[in-house]
C-alpha atoms as a PDB file:
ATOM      1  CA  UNK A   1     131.230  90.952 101.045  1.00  0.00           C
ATOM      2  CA  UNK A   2     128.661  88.077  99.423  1.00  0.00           C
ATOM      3  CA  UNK A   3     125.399  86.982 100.792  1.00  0.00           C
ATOM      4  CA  UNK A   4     126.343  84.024 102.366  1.00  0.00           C
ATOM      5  CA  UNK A   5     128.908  81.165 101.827  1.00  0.00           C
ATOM      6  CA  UNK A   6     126.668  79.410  99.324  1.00  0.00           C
ATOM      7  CA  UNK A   7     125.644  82.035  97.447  1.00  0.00           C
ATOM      8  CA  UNK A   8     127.851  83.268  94.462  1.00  0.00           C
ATOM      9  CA  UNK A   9     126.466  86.404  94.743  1.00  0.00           C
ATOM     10  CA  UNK A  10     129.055  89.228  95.055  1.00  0.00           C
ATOM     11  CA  UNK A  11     128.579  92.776  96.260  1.00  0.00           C
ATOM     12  CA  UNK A  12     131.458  95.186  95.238  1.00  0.00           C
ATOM     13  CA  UNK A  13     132.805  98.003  97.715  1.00  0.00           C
ATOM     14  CA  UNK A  14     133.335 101.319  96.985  1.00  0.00           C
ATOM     15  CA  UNK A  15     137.053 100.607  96.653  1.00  0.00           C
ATOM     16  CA  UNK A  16     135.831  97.524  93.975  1.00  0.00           C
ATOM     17  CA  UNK A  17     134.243  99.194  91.780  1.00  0.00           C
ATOM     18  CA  UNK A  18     134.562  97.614  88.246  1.00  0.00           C
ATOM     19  CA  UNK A  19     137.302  99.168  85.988  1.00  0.00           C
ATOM     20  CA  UNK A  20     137.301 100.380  82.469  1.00  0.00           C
ATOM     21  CA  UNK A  21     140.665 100.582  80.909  1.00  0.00           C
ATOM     22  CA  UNK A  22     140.857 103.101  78.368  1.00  0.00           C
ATOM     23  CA  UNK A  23     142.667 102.649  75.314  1.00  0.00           C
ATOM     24  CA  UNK A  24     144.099 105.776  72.574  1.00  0.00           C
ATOM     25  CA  UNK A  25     146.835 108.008  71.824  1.00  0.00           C
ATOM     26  CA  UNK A  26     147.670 110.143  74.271  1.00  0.00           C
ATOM     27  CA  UNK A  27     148.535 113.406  72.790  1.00  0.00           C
ATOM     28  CA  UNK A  28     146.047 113.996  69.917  1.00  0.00           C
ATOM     29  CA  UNK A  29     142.914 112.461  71.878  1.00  0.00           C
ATOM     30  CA  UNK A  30     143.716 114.269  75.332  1.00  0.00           C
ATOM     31  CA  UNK A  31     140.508 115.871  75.276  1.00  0.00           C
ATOM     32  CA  UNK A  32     138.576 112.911  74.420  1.00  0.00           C
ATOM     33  CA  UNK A  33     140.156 111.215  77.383  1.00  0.00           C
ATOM     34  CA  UNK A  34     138.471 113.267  79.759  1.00  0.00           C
ATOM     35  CA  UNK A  35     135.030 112.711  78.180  1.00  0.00           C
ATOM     36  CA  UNK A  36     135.493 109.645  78.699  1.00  0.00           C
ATOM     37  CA  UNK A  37     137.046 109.763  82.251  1.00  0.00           C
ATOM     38  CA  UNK A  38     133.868 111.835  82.779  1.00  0.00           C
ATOM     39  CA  UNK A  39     131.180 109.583  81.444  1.00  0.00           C
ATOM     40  CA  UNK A  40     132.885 106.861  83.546  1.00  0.00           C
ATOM     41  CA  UNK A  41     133.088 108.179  87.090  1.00  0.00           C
ATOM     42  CA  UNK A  42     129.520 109.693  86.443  1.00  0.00           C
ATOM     43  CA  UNK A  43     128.769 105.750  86.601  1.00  0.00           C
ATOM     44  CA  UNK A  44     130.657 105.545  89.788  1.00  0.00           C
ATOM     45  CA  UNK A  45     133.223 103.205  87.534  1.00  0.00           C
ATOM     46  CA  UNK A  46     136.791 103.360  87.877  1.00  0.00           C
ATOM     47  CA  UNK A  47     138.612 104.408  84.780  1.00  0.00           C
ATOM     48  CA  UNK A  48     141.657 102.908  84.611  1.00  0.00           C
ATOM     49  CA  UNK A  49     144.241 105.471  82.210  1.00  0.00           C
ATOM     50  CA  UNK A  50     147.819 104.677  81.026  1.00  0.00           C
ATOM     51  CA  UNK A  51     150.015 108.050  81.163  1.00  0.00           C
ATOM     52  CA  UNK A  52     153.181 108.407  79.923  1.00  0.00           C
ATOM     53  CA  UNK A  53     154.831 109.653  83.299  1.00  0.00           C
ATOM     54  CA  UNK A  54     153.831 105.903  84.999  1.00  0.00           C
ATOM     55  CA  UNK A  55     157.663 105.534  85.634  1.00  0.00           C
ATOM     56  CA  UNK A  56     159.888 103.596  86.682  1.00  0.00           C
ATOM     57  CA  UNK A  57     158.731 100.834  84.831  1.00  0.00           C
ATOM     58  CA  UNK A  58     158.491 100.056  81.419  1.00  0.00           C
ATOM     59  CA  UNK A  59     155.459 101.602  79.811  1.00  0.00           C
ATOM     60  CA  UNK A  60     154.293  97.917  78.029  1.00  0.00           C
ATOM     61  CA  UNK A  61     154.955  96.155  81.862  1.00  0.00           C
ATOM     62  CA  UNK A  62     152.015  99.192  83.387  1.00  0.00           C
ATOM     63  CA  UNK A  63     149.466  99.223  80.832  1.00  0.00           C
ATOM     64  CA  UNK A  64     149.729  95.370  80.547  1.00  0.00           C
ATOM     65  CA  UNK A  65     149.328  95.279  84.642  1.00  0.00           C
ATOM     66  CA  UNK A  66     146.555  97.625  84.115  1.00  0.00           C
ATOM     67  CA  UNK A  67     144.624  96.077  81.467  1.00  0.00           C
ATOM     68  CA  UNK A  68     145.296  92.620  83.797  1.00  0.00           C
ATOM     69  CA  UNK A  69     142.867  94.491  86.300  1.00  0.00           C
ATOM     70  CA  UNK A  70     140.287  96.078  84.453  1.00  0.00           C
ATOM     71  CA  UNK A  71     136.564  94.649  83.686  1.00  0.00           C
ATOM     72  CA  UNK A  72     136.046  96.536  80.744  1.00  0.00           C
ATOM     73  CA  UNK A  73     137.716  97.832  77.760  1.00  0.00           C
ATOM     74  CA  UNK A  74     137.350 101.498  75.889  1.00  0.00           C
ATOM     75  CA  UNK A  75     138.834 102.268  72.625  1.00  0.00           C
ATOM     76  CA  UNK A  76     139.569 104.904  71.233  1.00  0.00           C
ATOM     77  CA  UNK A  77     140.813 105.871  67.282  1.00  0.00           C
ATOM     78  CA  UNK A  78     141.697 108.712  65.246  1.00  0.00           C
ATOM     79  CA  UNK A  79     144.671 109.130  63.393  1.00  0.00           C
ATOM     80  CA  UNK A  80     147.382 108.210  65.117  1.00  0.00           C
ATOM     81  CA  UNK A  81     148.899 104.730  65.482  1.00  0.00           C
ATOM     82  CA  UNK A  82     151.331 105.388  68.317  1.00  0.00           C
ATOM     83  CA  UNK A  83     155.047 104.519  68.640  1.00  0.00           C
ATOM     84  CA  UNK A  84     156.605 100.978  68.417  1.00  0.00           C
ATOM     85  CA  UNK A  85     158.654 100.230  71.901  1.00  0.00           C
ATOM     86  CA  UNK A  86     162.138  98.850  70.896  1.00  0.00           C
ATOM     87  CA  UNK A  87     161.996  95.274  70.100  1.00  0.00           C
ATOM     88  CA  UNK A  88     158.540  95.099  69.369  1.00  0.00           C
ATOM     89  CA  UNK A  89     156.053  94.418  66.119  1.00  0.00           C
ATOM     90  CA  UNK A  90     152.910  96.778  66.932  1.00  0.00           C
ATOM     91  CA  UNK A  91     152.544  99.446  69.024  1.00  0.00           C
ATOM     92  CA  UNK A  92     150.954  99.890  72.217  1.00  0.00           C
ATOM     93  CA  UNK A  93     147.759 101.173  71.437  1.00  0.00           C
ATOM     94  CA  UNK A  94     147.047  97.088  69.009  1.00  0.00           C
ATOM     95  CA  UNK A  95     149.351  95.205  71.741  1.00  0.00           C
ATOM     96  CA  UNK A  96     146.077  96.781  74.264  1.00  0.00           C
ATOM     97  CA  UNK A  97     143.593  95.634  71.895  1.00  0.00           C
ATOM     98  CA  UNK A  98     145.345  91.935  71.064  1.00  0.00           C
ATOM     99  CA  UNK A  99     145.183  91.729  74.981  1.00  0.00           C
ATOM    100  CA  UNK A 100     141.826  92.927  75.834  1.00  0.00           C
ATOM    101  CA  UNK A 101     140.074  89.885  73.937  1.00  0.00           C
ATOM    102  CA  UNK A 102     138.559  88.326  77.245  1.00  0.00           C
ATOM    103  CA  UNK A 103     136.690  91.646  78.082  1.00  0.00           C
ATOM    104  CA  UNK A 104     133.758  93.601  76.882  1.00  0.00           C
ATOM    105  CA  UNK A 105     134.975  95.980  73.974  1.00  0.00           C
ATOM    106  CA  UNK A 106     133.262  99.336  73.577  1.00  0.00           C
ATOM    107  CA  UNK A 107     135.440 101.069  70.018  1.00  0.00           C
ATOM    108  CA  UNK A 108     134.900 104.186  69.466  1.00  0.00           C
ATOM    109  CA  UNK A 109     136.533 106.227  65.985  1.00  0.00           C
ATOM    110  CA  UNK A 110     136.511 110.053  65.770  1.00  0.00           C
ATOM    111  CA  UNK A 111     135.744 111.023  62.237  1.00  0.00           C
ATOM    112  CA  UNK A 112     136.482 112.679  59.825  1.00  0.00           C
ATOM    113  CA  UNK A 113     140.681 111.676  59.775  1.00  0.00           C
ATOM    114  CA  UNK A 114     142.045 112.671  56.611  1.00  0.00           C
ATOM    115  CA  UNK A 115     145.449 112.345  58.156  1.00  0.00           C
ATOM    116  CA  UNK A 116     145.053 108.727  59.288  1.00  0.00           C
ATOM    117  CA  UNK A 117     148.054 106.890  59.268  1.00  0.00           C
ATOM    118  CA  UNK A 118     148.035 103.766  57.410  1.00  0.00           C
ATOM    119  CA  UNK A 119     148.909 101.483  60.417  1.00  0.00           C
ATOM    120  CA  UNK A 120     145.919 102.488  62.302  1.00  0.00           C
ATOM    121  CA  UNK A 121     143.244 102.137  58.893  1.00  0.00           C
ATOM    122  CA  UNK A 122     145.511  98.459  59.063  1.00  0.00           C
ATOM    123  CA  UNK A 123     144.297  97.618  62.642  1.00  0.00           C
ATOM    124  CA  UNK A 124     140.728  99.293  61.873  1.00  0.00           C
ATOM    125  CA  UNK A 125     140.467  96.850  59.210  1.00  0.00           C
ATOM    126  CA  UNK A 126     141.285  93.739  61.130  1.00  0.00           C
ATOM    127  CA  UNK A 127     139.278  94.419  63.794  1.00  0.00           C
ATOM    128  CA  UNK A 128     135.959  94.801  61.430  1.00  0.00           C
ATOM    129  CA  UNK A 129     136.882  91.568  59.887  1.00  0.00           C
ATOM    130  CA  UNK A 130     138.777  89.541  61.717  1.00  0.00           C
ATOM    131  CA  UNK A 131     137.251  90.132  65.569  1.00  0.00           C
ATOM    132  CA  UNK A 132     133.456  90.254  66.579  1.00  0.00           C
ATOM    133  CA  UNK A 133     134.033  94.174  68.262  1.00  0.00           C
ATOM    134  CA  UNK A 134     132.126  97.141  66.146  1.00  0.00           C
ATOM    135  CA  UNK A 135     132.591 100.535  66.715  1.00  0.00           C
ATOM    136  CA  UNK A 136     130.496 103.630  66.992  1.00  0.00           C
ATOM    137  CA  UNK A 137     131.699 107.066  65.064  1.00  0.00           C
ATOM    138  CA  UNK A 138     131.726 110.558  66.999  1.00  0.00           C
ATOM    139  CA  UNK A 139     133.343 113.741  65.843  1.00  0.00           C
ATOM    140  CA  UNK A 140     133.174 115.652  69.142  1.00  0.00           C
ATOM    141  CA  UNK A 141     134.437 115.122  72.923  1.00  0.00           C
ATOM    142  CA  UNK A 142     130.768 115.521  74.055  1.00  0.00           C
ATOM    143  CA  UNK A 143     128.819 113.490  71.665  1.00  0.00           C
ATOM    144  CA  UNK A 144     131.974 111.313  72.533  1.00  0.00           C
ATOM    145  CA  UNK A 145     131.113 111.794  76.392  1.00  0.00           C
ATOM    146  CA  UNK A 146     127.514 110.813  76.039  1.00  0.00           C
ATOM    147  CA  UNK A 147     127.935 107.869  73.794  1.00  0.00           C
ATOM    148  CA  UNK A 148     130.773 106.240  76.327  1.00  0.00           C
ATOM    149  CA  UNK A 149     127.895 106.604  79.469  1.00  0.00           C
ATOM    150  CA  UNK A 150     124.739 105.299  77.434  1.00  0.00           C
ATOM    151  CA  UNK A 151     126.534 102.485  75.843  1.00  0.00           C
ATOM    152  CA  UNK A 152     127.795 101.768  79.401  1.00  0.00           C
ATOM    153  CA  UNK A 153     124.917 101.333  80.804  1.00  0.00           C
ATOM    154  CA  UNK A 154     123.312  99.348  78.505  1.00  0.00           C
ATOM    155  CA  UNK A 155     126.618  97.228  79.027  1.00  0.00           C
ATOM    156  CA  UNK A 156     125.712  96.909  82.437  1.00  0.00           C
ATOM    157  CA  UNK A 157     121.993  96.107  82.431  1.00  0.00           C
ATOM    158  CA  UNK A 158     122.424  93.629  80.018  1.00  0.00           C
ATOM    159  CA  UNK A 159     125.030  91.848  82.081  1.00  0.00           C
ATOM    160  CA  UNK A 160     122.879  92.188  84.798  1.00  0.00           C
ATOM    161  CA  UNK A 161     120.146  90.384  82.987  1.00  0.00           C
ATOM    162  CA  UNK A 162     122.369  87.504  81.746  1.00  0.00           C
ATOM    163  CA  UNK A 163     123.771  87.072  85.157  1.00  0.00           C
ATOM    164  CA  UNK A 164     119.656  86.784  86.491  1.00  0.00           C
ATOM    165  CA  UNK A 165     119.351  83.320  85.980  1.00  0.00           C
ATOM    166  CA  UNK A 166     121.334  82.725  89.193  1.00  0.00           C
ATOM    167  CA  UNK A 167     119.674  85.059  91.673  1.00  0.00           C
ATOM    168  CA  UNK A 168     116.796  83.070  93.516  1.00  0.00           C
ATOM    169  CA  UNK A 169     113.501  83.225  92.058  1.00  0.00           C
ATOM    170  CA  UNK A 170     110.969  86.245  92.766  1.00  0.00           C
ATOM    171  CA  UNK A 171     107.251  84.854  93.511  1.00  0.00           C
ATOM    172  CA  UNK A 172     104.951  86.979  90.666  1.00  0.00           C
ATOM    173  CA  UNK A 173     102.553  89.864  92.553  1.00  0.00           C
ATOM    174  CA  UNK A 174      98.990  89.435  92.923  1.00  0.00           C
ATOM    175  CA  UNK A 175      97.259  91.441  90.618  1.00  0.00           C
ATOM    176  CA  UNK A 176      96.532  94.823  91.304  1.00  0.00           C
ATOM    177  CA  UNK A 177      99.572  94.851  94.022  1.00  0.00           C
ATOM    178  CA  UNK A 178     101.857  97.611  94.061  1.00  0.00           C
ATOM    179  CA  UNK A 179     105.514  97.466  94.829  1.00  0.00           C
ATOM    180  CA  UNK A 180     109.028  97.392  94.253  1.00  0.00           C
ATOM    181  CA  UNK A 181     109.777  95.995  90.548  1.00  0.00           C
ATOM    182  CA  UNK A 182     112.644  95.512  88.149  1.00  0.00           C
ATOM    183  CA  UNK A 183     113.757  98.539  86.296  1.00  0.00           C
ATOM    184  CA  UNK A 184     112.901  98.995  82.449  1.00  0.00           C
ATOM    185  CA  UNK A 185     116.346  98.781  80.598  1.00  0.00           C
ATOM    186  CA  UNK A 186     116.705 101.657  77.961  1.00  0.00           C
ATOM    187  CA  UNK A 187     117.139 100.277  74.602  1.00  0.00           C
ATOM    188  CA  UNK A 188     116.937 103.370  72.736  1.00  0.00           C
ATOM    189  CA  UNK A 189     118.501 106.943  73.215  1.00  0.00           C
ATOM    190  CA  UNK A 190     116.138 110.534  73.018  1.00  0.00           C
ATOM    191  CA  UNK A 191     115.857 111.706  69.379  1.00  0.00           C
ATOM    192  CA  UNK A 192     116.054 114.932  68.915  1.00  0.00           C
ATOM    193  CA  UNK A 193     117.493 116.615  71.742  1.00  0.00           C
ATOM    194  CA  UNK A 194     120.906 115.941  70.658  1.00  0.00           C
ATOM    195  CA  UNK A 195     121.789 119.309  70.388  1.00  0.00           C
ATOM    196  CA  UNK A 196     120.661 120.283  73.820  1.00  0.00           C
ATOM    197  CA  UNK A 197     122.294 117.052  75.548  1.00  0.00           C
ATOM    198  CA  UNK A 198     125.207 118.540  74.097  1.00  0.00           C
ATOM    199  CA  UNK A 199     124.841 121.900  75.705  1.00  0.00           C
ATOM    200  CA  UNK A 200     123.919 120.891  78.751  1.00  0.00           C
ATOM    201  CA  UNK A 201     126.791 118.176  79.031  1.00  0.00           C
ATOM    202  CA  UNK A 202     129.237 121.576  78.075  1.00  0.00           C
ATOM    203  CA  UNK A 203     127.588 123.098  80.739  1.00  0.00           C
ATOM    204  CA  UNK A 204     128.192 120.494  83.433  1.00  0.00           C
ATOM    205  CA  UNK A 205     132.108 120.301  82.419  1.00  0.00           C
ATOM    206  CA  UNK A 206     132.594 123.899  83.100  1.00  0.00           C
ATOM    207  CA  UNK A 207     134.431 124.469  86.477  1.00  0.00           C
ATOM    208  CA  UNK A 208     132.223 127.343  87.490  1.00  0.00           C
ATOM    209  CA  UNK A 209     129.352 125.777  87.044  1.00  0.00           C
ATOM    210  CA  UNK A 210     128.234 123.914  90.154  1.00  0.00           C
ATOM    211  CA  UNK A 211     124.025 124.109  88.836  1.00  0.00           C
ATOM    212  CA  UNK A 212     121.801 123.259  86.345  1.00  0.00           C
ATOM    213  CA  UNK A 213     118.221 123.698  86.413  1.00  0.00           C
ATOM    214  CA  UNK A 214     116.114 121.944  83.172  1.00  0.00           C
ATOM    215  CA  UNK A 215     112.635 123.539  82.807  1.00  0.00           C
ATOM    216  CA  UNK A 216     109.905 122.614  80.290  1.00  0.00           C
ATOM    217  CA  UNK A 217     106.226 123.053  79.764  1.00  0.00           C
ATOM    218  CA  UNK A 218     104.101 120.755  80.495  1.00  0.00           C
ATOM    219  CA  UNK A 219     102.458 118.023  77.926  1.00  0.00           C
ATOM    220  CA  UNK A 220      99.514 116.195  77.731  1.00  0.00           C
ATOM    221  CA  UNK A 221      99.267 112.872  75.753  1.00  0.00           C
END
């Protein structure tokens, strides 16, 4: 639904909600997958996941169809460069990249990779010199987890920002008034506390656990 027929303004259904297409190896970065499915449905995204059992069709005609229909685009890197379809130059996992070049990239490498194959180091390469996408290091599926939702977010809000030009202009308060305001956009993440994110997030993944309570004495500043 929009706001009106002359206002550009679009408002997204539940059943619209954008999509992030997520990129990797299957077998070796299963794990990492679900982080990441996680991190993105705790954004009330839609992650958008190529499987090997998306049959009938040919598996470069579905993830092609996917990535056609996604909003933004996850990658993720390890060791493995993936298998070359018959009749083709690069495998699936660059032919995703090479096609995602209209969307917002977020790259992510798992470290270390003593084992990485020379194809992928190849395609690492190129992208640090040849494209403007970075990428972030992570050696676990949590850290992996939590850097895939913050980075999202800050996505987001700064989208949201660009895109305020259009929205009509908001008359400044009076002084002293009190009221509904924008929201501060997080810039930077909590230092020190990494290593009880971490448990936490491990605590939230476990099926059993359906509760979390954080406590914490209070401080005065």
């Amino acid at each position: 639904m929009s706001q009106g027929p002359q206002d550009e303004t679009v408002i997204r259904t539940p059943d619209q909600r954008l999509r992030v297409f997520v990129s990797s190896t299957l077998g070796e970065l299963a794990e990492e997958r679900r982080a990441v499915s996680r991190a993105v449905s705790a954004l009330r995204l839609t992650p958008v996941m190529f499987e090997t059992g998306a049959r009938p069709y040919p598996p470069a005609e579905v993830y092609r169809a996917y990535l056609a229909r996604s909003d933004v685009f996850i990658g993720l890197y390890w060791q493995r460069y993936g298998q070359l379809a018959p009749r083709t130059r690069v495998s699936g996992l660059e032919d995703e990249f090479d096609l995602s070049g209209g969307l917002p990239r977020l790259l992510y490498v798992k470290a270390p990779a003593p084992d990485r194959e020379p194809r992928l180091a190849d395609l690492l390469a190129r992208i640090r010199e040849e494209t403007s996408a970075s990428y972030r290091y992570f050696r676990t599926s949590a850290e992996l987890g939590r850097l895939v939702r913050d980075d999202l977010a800050v996505l987001l809000s700064e989208r949201f920002a660009a895109a305020g030009g259009r929205a009509p202009a908001v008359a400044p308060s009076p002084p002293g008034a009190r009221g509904p305001g924008r929201l501060p956009v997080s810039t930077t993440l909590l230092f020190g506390r990494e290593r009880a994110i971490g448990e936490v997030a491990d605590l939230l993944g476990q099926p059993g656990v359906r509760l979390v309570t954080l406590t914490e004495a209070g401080r005065c500043r």
